[in-house]
N, C-alpha and C. Protein backbone atom coordinates (compact mmCIF):
# COMPACT_ATOMS: atom_id res chain seq x y z
N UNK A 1 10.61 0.35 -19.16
CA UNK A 1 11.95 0.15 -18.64
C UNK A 1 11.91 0.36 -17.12
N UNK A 2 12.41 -0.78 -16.69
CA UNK A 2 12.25 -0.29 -15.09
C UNK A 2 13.68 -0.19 -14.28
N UNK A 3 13.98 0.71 -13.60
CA UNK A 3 15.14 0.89 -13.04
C UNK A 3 15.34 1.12 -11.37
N UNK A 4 15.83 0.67 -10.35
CA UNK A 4 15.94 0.31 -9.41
C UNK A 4 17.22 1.22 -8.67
N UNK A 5 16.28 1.49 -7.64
CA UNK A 5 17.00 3.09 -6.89
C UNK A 5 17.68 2.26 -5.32
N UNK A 6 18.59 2.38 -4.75
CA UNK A 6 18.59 2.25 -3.69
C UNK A 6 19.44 3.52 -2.93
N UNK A 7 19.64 4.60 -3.33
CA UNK A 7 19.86 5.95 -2.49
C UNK A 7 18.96 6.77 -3.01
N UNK A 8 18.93 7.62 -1.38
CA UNK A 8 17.81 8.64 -1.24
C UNK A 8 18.41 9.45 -2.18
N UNK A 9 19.81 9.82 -2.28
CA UNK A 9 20.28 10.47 -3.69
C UNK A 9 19.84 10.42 -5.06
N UNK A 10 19.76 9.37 -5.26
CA UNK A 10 19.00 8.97 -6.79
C UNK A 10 17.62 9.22 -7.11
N UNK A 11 16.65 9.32 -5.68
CA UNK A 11 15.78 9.31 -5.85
C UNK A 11 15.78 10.80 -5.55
N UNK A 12 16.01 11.24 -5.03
CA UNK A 12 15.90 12.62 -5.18
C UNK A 12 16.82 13.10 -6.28
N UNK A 13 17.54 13.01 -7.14
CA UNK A 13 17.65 13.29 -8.22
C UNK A 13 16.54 13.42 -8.97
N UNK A 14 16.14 11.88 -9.54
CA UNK A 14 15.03 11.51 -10.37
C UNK A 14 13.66 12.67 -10.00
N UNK A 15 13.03 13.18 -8.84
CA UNK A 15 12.48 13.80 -8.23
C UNK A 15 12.32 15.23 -8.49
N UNK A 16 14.03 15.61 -8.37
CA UNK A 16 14.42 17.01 -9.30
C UNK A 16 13.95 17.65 -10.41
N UNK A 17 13.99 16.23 -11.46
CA UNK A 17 15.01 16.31 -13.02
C UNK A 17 13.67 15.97 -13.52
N UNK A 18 12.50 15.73 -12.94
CA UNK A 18 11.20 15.50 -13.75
C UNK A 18 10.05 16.43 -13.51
N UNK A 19 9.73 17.11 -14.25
CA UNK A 19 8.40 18.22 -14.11
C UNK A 19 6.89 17.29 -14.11
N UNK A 20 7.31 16.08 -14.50
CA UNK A 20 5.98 15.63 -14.74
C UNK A 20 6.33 13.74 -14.53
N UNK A 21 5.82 13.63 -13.34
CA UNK A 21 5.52 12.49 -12.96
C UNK A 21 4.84 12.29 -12.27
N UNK A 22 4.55 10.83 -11.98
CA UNK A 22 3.27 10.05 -11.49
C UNK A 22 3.86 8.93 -10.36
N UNK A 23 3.18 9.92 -9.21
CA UNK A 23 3.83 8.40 -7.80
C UNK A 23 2.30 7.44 -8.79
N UNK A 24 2.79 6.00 -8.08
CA UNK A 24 1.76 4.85 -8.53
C UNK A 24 1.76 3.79 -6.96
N UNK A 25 1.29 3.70 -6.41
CA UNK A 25 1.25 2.78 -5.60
C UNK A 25 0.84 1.31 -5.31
N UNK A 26 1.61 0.26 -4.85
CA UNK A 26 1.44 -0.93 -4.97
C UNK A 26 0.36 -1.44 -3.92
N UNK A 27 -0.54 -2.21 -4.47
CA UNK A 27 -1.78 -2.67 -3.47
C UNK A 27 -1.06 -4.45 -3.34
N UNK A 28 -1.54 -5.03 -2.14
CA UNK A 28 -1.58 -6.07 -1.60
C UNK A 28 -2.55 -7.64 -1.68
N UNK A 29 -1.92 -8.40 -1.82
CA UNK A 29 -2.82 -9.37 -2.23
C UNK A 29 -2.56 -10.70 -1.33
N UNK A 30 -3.43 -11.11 -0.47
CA UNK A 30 -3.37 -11.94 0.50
C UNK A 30 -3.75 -12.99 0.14
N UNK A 31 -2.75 -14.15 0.43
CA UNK A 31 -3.29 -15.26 0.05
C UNK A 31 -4.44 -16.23 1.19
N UNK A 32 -3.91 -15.79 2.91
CA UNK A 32 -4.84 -16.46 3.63
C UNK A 32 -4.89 -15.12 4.64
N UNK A 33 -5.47 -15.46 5.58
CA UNK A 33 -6.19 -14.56 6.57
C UNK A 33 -5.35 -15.41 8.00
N UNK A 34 -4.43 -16.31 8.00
CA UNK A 34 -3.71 -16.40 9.12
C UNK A 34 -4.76 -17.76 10.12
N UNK A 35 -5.14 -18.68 9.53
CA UNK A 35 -6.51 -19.11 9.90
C UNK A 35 -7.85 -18.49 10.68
N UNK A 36 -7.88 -17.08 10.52
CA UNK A 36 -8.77 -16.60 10.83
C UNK A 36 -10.32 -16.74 9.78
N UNK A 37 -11.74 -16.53 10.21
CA UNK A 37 -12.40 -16.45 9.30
C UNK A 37 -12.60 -14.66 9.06
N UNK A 38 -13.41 -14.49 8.09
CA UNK A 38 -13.55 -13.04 7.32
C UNK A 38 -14.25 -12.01 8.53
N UNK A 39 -15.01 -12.55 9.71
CA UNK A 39 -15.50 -12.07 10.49
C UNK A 39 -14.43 -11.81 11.68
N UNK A 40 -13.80 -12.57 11.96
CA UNK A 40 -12.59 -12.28 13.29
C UNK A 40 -11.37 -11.71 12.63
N UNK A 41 -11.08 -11.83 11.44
CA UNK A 41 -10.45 -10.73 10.87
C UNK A 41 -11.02 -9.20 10.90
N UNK A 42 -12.15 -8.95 10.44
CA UNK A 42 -12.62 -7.52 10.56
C UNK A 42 -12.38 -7.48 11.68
N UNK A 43 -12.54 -7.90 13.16
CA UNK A 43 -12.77 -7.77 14.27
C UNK A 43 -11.46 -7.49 14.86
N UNK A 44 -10.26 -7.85 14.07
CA UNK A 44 -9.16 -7.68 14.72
C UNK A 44 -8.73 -6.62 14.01
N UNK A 45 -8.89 -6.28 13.06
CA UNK A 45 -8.49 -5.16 12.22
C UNK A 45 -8.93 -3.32 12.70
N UNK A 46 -10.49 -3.76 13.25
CA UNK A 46 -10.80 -2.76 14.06
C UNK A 46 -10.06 -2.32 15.27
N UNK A 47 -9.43 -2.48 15.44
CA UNK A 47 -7.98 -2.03 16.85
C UNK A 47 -7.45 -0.79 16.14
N UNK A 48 -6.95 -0.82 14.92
CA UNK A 48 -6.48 0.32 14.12
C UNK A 48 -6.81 0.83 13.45
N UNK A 49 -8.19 0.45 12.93
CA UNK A 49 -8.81 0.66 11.66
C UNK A 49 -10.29 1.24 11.66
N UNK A 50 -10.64 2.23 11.32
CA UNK A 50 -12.47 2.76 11.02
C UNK A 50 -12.67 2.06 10.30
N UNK A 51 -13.82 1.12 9.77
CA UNK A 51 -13.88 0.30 8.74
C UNK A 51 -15.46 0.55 8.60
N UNK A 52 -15.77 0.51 7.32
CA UNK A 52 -17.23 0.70 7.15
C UNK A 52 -17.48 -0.22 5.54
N UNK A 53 -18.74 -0.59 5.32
CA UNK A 53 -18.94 -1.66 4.29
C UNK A 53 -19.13 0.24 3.08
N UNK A 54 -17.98 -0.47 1.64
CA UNK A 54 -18.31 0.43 0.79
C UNK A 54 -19.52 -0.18 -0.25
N UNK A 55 -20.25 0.75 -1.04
CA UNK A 55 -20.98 0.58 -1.49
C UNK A 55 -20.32 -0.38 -3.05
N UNK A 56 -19.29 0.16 -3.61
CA UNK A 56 -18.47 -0.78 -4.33
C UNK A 56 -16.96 -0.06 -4.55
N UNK A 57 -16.36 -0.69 -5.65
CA UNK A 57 -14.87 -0.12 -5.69
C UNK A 57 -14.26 1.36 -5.48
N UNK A 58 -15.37 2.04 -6.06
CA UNK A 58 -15.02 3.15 -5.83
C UNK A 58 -15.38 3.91 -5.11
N UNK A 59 -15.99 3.54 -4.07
CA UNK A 59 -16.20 3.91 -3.06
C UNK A 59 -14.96 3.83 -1.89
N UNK A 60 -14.72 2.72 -2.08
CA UNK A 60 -13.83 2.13 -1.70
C UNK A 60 -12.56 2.61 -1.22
N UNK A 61 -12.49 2.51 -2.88
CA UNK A 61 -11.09 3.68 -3.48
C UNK A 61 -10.25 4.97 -2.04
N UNK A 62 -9.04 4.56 -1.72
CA UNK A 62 -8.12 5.51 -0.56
C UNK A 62 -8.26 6.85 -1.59
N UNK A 63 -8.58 8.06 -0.90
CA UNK A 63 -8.91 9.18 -1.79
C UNK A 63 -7.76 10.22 -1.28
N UNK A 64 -7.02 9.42 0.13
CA UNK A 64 -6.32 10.43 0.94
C UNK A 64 -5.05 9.28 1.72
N UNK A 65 -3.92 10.04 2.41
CA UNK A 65 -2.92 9.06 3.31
C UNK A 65 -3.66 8.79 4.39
N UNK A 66 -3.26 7.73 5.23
CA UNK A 66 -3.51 6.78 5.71
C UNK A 66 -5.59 6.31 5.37
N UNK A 67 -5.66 6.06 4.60
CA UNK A 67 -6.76 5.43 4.04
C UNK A 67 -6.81 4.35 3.05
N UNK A 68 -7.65 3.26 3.04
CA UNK A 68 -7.31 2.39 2.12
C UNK A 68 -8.42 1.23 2.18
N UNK A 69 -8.21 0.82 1.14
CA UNK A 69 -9.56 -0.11 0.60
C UNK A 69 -9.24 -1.73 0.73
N UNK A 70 -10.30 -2.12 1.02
CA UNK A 70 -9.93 -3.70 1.33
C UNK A 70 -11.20 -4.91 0.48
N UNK A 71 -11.00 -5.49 0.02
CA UNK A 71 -11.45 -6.12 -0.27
C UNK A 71 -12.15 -7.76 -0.04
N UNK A 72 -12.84 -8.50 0.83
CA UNK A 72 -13.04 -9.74 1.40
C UNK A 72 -14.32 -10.01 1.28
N UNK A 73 -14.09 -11.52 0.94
CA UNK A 73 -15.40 -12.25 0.74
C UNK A 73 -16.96 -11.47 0.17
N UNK A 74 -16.36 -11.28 -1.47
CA UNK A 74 -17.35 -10.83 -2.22
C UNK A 74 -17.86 -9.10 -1.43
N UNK A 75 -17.13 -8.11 -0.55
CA UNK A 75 -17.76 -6.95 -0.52
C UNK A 75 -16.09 -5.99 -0.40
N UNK A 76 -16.28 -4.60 -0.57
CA UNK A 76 -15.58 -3.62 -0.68
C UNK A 76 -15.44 -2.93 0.79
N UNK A 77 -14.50 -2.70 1.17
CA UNK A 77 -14.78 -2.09 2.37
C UNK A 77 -13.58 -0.84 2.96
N UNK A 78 -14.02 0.11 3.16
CA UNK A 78 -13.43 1.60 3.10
C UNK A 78 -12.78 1.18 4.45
N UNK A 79 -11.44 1.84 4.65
CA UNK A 79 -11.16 1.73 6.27
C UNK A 79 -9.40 3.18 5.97
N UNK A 80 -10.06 3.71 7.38
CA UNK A 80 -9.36 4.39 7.89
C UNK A 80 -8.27 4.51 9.00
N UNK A 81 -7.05 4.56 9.08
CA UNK A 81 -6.54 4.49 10.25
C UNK A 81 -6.97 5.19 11.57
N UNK A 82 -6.70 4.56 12.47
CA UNK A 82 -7.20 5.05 14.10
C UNK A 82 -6.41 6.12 14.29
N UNK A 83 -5.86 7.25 14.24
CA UNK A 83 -4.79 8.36 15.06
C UNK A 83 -4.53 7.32 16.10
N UNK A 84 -3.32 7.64 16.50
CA UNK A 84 -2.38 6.84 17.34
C UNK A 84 -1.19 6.11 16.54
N UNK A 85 -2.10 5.08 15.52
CA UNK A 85 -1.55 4.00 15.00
C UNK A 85 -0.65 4.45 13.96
N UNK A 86 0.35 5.83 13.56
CA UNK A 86 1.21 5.86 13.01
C UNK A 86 2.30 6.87 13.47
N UNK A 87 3.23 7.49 13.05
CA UNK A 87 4.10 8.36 13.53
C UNK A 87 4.49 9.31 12.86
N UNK A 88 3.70 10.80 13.45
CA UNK A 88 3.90 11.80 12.65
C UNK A 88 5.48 12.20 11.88
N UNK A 89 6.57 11.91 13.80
CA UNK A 89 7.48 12.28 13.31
C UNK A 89 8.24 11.72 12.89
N UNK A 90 8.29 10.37 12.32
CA UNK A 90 8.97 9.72 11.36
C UNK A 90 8.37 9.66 9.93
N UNK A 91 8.78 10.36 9.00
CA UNK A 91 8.10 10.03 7.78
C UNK A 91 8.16 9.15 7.27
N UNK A 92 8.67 8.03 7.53
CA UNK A 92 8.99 6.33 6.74
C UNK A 92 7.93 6.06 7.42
N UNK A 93 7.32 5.94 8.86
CA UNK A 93 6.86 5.16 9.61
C UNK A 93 5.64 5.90 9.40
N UNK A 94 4.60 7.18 9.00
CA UNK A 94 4.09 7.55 8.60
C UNK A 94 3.59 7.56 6.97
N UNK A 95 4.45 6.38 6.32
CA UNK A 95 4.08 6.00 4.66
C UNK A 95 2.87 5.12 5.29
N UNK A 96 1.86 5.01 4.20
CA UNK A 96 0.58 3.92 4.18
C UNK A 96 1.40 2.47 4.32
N UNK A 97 2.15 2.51 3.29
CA UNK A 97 2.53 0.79 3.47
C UNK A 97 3.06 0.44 4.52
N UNK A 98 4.11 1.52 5.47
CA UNK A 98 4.24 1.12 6.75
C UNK A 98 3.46 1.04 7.72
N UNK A 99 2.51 2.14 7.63
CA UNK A 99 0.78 1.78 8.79
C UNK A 99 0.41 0.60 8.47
N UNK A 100 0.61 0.19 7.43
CA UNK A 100 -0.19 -1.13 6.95
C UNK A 100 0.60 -2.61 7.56
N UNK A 101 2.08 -2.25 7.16
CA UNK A 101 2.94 -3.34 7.75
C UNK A 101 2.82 -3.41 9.35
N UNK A 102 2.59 -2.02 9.72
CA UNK A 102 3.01 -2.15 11.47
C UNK A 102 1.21 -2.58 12.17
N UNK A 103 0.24 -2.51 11.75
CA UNK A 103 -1.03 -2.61 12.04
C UNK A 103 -1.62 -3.44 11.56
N UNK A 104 -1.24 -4.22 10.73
CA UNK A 104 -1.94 -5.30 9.43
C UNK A 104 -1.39 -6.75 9.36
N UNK A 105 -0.28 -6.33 8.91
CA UNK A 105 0.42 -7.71 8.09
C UNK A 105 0.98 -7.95 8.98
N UNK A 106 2.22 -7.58 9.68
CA UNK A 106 2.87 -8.22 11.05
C UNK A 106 1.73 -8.50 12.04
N UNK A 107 1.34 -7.69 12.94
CA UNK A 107 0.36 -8.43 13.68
C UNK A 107 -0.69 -9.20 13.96
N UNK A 108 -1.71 -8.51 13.07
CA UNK A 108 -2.84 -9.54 12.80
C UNK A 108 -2.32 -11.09 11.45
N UNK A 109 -1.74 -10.42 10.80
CA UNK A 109 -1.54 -11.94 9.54
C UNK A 109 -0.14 -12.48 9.85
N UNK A 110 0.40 -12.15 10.68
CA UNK A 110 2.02 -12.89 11.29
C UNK A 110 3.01 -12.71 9.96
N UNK A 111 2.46 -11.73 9.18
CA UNK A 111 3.41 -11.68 8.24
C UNK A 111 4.98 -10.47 8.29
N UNK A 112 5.84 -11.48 8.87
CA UNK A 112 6.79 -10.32 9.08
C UNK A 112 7.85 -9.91 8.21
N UNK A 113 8.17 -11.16 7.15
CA UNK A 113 8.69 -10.33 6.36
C UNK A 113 7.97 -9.65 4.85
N UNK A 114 7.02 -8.72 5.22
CA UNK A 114 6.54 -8.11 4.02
C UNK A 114 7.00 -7.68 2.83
N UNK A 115 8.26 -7.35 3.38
CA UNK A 115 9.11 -6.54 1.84
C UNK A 115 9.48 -7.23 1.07
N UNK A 116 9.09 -8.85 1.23
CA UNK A 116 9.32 -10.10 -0.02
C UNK A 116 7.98 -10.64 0.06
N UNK A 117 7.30 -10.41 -1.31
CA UNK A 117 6.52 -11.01 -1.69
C UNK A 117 6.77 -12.65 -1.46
N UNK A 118 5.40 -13.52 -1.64
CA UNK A 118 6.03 -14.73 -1.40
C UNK A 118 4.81 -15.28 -1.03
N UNK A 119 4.30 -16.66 -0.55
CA UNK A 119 3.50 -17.59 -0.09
C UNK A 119 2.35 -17.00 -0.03
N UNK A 120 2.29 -16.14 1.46
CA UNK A 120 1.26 -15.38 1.37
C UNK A 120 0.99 -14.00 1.16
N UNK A 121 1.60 -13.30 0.53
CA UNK A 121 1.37 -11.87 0.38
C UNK A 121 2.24 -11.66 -1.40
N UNK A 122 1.44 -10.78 -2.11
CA UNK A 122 1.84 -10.44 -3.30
C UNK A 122 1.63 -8.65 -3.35
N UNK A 123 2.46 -8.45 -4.22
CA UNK A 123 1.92 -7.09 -4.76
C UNK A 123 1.77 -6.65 -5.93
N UNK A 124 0.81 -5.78 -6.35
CA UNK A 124 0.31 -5.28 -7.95
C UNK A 124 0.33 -4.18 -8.30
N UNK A 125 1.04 -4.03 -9.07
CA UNK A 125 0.91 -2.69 -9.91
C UNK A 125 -0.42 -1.92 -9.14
N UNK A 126 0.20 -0.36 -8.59
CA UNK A 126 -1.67 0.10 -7.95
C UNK A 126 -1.95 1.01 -9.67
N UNK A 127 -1.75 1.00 -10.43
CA UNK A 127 -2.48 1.69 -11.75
C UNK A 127 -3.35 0.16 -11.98
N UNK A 128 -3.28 -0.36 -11.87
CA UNK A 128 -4.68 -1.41 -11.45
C UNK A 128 -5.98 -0.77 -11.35
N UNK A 129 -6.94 -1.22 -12.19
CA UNK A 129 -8.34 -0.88 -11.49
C UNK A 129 -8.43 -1.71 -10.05
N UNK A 130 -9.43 -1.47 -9.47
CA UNK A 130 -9.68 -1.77 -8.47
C UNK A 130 -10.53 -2.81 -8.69
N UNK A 131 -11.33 -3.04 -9.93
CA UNK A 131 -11.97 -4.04 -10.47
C UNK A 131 -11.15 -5.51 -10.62
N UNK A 132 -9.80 -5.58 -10.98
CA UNK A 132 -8.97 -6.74 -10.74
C UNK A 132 -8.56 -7.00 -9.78
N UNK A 133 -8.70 -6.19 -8.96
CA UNK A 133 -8.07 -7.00 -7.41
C UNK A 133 -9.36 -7.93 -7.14
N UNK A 134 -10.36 -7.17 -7.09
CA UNK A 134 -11.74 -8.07 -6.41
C UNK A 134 -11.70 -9.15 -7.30
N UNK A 135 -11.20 -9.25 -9.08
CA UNK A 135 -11.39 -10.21 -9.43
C UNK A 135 -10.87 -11.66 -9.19
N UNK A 136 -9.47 -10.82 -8.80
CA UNK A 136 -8.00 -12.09 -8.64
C UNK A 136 -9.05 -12.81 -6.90
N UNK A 137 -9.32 -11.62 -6.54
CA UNK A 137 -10.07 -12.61 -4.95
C UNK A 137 -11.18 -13.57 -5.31
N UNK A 138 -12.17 -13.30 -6.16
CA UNK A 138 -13.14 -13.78 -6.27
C UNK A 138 -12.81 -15.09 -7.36
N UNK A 139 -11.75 -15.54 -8.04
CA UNK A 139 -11.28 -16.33 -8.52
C UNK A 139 -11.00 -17.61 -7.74
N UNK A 140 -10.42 -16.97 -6.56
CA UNK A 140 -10.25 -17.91 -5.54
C UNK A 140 -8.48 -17.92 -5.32
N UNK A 141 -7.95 -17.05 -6.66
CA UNK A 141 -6.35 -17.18 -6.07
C UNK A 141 -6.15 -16.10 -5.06
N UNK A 142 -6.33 -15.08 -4.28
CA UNK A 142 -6.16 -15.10 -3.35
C UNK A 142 -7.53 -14.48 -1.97
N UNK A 143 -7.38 -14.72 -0.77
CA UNK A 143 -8.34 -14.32 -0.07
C UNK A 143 -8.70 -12.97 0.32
N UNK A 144 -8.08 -11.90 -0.03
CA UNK A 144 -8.16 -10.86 0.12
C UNK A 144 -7.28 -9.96 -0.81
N UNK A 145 -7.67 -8.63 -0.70
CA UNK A 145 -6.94 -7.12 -1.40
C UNK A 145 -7.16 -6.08 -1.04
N UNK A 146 -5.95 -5.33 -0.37
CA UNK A 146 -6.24 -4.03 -0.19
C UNK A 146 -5.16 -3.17 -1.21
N UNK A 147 -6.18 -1.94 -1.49
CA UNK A 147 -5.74 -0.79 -2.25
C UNK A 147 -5.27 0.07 -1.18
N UNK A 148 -4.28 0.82 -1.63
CA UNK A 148 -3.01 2.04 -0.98
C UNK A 148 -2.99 3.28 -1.85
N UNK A 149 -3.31 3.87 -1.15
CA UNK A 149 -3.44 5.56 -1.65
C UNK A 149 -1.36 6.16 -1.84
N UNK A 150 -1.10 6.58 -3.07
CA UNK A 150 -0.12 7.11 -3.29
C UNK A 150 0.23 7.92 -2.48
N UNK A 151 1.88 8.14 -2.09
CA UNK A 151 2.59 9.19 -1.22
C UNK A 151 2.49 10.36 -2.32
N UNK A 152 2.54 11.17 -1.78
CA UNK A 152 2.95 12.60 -2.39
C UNK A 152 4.19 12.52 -2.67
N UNK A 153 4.60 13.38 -3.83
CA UNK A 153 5.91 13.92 -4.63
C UNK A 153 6.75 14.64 -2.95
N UNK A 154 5.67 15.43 -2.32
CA UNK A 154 6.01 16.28 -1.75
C UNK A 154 7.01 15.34 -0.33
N UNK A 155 6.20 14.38 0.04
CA UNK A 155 6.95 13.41 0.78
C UNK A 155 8.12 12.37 0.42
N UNK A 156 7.84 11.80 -0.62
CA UNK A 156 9.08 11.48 -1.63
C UNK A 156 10.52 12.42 -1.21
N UNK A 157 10.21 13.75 -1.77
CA UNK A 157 11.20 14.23 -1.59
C UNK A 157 11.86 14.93 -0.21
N UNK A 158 10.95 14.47 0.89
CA UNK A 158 11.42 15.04 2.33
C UNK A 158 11.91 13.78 3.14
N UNK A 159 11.44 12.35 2.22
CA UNK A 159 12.25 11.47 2.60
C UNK A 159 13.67 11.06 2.04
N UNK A 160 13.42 11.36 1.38
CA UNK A 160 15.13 11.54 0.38
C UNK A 160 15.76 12.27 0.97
N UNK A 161 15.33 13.92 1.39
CA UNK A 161 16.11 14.67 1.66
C UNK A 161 16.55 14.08 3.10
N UNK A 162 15.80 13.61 3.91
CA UNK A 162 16.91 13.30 5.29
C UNK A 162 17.71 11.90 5.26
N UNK A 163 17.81 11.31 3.76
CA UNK A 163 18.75 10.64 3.49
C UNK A 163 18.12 9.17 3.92
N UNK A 164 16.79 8.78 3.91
CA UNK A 164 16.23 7.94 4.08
C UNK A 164 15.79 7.20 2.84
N UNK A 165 15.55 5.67 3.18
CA UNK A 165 15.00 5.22 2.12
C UNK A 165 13.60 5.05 2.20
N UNK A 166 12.87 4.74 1.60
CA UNK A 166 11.57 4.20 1.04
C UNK A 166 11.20 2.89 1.23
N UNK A 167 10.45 2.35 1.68
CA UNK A 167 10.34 0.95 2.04
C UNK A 167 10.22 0.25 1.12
N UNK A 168 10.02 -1.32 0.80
CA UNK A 168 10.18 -1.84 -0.43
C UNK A 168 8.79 -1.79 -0.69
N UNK A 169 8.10 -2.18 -1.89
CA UNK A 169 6.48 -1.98 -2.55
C UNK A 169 6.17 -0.74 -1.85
N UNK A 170 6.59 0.33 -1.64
CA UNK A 170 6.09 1.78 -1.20
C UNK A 170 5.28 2.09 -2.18
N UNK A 171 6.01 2.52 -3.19
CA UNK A 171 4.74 3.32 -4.61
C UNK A 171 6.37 2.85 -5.67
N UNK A 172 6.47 3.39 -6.75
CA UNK A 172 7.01 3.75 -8.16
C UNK A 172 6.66 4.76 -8.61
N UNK A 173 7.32 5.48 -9.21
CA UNK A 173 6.79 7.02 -10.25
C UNK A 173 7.37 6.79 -11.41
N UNK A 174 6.16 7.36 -12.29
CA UNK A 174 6.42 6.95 -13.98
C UNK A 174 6.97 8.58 -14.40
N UNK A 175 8.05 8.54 -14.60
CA UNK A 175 8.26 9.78 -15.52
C UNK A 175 7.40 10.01 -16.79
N UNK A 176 7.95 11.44 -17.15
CA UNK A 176 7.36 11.66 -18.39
C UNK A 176 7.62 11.23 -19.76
N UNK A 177 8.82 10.00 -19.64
CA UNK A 177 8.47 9.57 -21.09
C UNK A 177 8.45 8.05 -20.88
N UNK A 178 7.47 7.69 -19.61
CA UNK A 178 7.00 6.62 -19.11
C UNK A 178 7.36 5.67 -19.04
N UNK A 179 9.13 6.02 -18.50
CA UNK A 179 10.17 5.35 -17.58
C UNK A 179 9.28 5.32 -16.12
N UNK A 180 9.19 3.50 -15.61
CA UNK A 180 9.00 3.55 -14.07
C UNK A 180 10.54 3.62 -13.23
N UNK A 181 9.78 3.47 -11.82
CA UNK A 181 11.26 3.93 -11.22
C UNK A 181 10.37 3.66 -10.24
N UNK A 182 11.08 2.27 -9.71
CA UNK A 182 10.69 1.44 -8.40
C UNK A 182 11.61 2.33 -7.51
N UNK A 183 11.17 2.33 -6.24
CA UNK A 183 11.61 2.93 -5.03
C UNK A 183 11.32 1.85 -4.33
N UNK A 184 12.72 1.47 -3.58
CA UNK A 184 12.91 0.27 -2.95
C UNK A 184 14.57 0.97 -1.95
């Protein structure tokens, strides 16, 4: 059952009223690279990004915030944000998917409206292995995938509390009788 929040109220309710839930976070699925090739993409990505070749998915795998896994042309690749490139003291602007929107998708892929899926950008369930993203790429439907490391409960609820929302594809949390609950 999926149910759709648009106050920081609700979501901090939901937040309250559950001892046992699960943030889940949505990973990204690119359909082109902006006519760039896979090489001047890495190259532009490095402005904000530590990037190093992973050995495979789980290596890969974001283990922490602002970290996250990317996937292109048949290899795995670990990348870290640069310090600078986010904002401590905004906690919206300090979520992964917003480092990602403000460093990624708007600038380098001209994708500005992110928060609608569409042409070129999709998003997937992140309880996904990491094994289907590389697959959906290597299929050929789309050219790339990056994985997004979940927000904390603990941030969830300090963005609620200053009456903020959550960006759209941020994460979802599955309660405990495995009700989701998109945060949008």
């Amino acid at each position: 059952m999926s149910l759709e929040l648009h106050s920081a109220e609700r979501i901090l309710h939901q937040l309250r009223s559950s001892n046992d839930i699960r943030v889940i976070p949505y990973h990204c699925l690119l359909s082109d690279l902006n006519g760039m090739d896979d090489y001047d993409f890495l190259q532009r990505l490095q402005k904000s990004f530590n990037i190093r070749v992973a050995r495979d998915a789980a290596d890969a795998r974001p283990t922490a915030q602002r970290e996250f896994g990317l996937y292109l042309a048949g290899y795995w690749y670990h990348m870290t944000a640069i310090a600078g490139t986010w904002f401590f003291s905004d906690p919206v602007k300090d979520l992964d998917i917003s480092i990602l929107r403000d460093n990624m998708l708007n600038p380098v892929l001209g994708i500005e409206d992110s928060a609608q899926p569409g042409k070129r950008l999709d998003y997937i369930d992140g309880d996904q292995h990491l094994q289907m993203l590389s697959e959906l790429v290597d299929a050929g439907r789309y050219e790339a995938a990056i994985a997004l490391f979940a927000p904390s409960i603990e941030r969830l609820k300090s963005i609620a509390e200053l009456g903020r929302s959550m960006p759209a594809f941020s994460c979802a949390i599955q309660t405990e009788s495995d009700r989701f609950v998109h945060l949008s």
